[in-house]
N, C-alpha and C. Protein backbone atom coordinates (compact mmCIF):
# COMPACT_ATOMS: atom_id res chain seq x y z
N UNK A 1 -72.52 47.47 36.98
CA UNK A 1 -73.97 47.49 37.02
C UNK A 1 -74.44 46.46 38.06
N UNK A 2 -75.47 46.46 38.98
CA UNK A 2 -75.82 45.76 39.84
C UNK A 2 -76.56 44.50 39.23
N UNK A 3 -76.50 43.53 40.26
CA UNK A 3 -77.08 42.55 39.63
C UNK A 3 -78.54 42.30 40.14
N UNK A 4 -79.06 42.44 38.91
CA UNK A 4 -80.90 42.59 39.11
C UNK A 4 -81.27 40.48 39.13
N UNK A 5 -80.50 39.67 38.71
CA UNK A 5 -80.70 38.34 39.05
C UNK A 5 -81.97 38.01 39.99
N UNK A 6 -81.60 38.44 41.16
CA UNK A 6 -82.90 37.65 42.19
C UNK A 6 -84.07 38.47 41.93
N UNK A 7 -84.36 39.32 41.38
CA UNK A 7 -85.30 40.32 41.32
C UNK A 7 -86.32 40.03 39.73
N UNK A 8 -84.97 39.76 39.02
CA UNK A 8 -85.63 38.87 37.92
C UNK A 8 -86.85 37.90 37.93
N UNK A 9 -85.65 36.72 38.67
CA UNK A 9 -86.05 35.60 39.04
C UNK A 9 -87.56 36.08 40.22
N UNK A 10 -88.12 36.62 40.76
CA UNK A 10 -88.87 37.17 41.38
C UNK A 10 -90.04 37.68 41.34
N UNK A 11 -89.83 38.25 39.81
CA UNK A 11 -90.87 39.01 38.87
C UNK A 11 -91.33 37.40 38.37
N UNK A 12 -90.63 36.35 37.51
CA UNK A 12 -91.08 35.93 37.04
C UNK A 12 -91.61 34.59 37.83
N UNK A 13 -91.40 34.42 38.85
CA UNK A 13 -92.72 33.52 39.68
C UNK A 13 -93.86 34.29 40.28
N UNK A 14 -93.69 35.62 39.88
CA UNK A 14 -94.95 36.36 40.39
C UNK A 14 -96.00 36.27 39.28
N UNK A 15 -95.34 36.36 38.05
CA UNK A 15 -96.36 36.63 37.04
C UNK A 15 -96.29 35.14 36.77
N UNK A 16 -95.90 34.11 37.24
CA UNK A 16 -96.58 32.61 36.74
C UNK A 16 -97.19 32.45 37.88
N UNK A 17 -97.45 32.71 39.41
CA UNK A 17 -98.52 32.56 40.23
C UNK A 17 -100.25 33.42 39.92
N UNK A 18 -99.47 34.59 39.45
CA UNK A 18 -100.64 35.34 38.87
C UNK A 18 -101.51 35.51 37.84
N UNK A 19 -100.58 34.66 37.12
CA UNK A 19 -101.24 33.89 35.26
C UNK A 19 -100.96 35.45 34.69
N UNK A 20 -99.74 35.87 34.81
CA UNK A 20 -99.43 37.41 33.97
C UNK A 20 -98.73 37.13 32.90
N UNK A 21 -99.01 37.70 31.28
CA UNK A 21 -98.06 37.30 30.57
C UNK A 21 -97.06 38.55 30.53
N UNK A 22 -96.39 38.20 29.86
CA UNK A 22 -94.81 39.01 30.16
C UNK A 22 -95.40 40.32 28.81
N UNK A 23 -96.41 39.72 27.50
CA UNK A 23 -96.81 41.03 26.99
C UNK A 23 -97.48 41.89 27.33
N UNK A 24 -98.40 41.35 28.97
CA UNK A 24 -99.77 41.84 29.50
C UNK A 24 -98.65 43.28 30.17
N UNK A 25 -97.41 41.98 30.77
CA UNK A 25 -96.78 43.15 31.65
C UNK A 25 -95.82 44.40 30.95
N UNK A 26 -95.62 44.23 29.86
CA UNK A 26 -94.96 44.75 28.43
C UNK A 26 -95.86 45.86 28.01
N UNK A 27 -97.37 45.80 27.92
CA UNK A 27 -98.16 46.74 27.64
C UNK A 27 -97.97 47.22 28.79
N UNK A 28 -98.37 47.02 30.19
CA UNK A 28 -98.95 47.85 30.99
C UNK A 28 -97.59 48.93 31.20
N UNK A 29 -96.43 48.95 31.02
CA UNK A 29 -95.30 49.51 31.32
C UNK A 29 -94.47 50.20 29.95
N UNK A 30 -95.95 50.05 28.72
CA UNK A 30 -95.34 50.66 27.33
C UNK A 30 -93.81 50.22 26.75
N UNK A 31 -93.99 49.20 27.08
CA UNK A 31 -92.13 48.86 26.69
C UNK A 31 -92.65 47.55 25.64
N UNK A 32 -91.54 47.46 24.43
CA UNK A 32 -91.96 46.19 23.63
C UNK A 32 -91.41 44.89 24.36
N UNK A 33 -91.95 44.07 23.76
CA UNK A 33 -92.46 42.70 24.27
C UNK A 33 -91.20 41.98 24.38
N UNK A 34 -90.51 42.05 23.37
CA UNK A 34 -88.73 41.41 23.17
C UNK A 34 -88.09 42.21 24.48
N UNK A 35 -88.36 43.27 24.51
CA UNK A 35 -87.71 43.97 25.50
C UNK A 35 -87.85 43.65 26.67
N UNK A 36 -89.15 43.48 27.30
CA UNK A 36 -89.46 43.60 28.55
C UNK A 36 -89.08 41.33 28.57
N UNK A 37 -88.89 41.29 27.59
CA UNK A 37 -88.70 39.68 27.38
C UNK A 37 -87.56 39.55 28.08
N UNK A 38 -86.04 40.34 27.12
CA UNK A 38 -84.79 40.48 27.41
C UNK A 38 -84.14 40.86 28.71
N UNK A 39 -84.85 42.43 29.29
CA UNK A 39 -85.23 42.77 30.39
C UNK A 39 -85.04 41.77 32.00
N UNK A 40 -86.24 40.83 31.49
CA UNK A 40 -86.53 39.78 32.55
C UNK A 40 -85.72 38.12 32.42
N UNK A 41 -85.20 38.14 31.36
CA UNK A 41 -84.55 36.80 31.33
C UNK A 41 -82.93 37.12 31.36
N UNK A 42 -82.31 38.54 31.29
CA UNK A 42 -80.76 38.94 31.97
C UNK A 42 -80.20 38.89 30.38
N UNK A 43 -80.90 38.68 29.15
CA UNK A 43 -80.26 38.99 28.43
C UNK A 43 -79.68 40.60 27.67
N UNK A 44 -80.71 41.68 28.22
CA UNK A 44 -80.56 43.05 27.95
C UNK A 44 -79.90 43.69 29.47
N UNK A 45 -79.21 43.60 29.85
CA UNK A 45 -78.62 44.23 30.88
C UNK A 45 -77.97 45.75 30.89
N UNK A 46 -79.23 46.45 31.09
CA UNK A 46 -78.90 48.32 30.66
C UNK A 46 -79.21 49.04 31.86
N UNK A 47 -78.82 50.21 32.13
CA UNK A 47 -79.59 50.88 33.03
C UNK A 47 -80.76 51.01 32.85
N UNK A 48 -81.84 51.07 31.90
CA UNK A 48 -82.92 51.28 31.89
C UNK A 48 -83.70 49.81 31.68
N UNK A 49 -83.08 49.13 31.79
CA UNK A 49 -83.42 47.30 31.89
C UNK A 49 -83.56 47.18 33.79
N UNK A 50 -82.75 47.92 34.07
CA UNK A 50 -82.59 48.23 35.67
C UNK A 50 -83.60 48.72 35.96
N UNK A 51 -83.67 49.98 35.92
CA UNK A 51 -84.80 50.65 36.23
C UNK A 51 -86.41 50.18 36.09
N UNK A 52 -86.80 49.31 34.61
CA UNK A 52 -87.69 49.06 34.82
C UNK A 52 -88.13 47.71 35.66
N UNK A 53 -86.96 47.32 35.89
CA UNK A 53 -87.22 45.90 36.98
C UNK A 53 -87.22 46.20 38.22
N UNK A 54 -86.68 47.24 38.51
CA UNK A 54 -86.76 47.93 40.12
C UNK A 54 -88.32 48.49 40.14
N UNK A 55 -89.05 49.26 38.92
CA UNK A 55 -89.96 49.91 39.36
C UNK A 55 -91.34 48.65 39.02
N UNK A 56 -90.75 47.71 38.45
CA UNK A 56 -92.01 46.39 38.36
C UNK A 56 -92.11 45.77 40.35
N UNK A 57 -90.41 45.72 40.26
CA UNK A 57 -90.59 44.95 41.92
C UNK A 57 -91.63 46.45 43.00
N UNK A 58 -91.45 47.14 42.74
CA UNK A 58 -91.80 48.05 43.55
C UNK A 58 -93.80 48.04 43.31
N UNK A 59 -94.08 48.44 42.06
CA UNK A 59 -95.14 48.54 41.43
C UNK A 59 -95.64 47.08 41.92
N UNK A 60 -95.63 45.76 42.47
CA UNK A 60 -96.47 44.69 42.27
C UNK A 60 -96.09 44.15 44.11
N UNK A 61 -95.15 45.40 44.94
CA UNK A 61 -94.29 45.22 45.67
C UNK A 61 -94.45 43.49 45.62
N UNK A 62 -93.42 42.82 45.46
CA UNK A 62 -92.57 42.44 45.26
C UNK A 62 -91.07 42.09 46.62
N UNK A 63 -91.47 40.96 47.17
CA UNK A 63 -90.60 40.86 48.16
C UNK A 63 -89.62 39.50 48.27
């Protein structure tokens, strides 16, 4: 599985420059809150943990 690490790390100085909480970003993407928690801190490492961190970097592009 690829490593989503810097992309992580990426999302989450975006949403502390932007004052985003991780449930704001949890609702907007219908995913629960632990999840999109796990998701972003490398503890759920799934394909679909993938996917939704590829389509957050994309969705807020994200560079």
């Amino acid at each position: 599985m690829p490593e989503t690490k810097p992309g992580r790390e990426k999302i989450m100085e975006y949403l502390e420059e932007n004052d985003i909480s991780v449930t704001s970003l949890a609702v907007t993407y219908g995913i629960k809150k632990q999840d999109m928690s796990d998701f972003l801190t490398g503890r759920k490492t799934t394909p679909r943990g993938n996917r939704v961190i590829l389509k957050i970097i994309s969705d807020l592009r994200i560079k």
